[in-house]
C-alpha atoms as a PDB file:
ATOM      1  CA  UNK A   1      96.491 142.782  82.437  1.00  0.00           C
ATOM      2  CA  UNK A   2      92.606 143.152  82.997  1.00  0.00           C
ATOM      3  CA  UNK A   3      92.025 139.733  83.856  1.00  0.00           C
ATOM      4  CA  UNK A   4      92.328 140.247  87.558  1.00  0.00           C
ATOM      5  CA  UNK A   5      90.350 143.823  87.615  1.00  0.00           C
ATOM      6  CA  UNK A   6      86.815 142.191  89.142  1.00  0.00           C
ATOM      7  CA  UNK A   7      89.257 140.949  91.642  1.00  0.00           C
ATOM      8  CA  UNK A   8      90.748 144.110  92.387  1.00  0.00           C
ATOM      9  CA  UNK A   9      89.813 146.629  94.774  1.00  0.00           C
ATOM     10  CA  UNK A  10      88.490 150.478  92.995  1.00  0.00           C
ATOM     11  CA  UNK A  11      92.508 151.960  94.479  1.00  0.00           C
ATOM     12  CA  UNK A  12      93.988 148.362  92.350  1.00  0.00           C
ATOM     13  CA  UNK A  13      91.965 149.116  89.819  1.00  0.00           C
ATOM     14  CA  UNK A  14      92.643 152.745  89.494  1.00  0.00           C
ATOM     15  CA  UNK A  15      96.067 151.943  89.803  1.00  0.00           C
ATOM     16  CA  UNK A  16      96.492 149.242  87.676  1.00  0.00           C
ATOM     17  CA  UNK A  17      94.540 151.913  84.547  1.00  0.00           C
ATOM     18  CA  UNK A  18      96.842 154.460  85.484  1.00  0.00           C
ATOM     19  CA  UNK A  19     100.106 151.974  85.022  1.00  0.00           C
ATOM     20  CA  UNK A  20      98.208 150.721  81.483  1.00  0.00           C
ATOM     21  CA  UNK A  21      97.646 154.077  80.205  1.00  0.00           C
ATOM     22  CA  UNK A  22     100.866 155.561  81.257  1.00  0.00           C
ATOM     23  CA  UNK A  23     102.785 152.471  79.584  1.00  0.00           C
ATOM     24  CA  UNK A  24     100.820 152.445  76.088  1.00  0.00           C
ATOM     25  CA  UNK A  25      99.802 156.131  75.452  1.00  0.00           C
ATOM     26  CA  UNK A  26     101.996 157.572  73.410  1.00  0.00           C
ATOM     27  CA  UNK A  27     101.480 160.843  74.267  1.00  0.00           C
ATOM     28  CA  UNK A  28     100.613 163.421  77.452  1.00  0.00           C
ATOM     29  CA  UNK A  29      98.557 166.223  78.163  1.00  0.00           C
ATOM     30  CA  UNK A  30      95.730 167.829  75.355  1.00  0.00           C
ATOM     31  CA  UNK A  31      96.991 165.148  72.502  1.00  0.00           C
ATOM     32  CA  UNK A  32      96.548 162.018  75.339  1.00  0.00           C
ATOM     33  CA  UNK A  33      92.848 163.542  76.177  1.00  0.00           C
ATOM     34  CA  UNK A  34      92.225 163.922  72.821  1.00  0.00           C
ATOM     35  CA  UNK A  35      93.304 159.989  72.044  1.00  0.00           C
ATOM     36  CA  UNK A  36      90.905 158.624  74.884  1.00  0.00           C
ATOM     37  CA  UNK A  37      87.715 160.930  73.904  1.00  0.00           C
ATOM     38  CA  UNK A  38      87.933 159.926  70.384  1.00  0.00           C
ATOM     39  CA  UNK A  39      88.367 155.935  71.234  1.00  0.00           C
ATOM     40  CA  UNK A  40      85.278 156.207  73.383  1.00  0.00           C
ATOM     41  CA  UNK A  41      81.703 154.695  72.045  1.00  0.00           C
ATOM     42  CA  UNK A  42      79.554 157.669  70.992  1.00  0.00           C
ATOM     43  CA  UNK A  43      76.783 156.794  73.462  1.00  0.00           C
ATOM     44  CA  UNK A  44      76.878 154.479  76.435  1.00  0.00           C
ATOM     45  CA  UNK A  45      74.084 152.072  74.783  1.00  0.00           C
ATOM     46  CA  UNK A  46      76.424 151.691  71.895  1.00  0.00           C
ATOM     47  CA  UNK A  47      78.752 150.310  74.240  1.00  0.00           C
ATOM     48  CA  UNK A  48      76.573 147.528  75.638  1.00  0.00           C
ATOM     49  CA  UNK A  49      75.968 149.780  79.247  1.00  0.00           C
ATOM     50  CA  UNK A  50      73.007 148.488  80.526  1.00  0.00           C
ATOM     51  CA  UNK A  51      73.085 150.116  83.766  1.00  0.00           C
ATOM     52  CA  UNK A  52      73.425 153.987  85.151  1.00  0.00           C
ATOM     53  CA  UNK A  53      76.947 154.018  85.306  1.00  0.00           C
ATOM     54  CA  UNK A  54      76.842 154.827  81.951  1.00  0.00           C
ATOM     55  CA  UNK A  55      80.655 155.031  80.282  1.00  0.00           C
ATOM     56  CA  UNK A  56      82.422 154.997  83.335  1.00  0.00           C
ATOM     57  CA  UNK A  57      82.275 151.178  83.265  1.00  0.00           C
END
């Protein structure tokens, strides 16, 4: 499913996120938020960023 994403244009890729997130996250609203926040790294270093887009890669 993320195979293709460098491929993709940012409206595919958005797209495609949105269809990933909707399909595997059990959950909606404050308890979804709540999943995401706690499954990102605590810092963007600790996730290997080495740029200024920081944790949005």
């Amino acid at each position: 499913m993320t195979a293709d994403l460098p491929r993709l244009e940012l409206s595919a890729r958005i797209s495609r996120t949105s269809e990933g997130l909707h399909a595997h996250l059990p959950v909606t609203g404050p308890d979804a938020l709540d999943i995401l926040l706690r499954s990102l790294p605590p810092t963007p270093e600790a996730a290997g960023v080495t740029n200024d887009f920081g944790l949005h890669i």
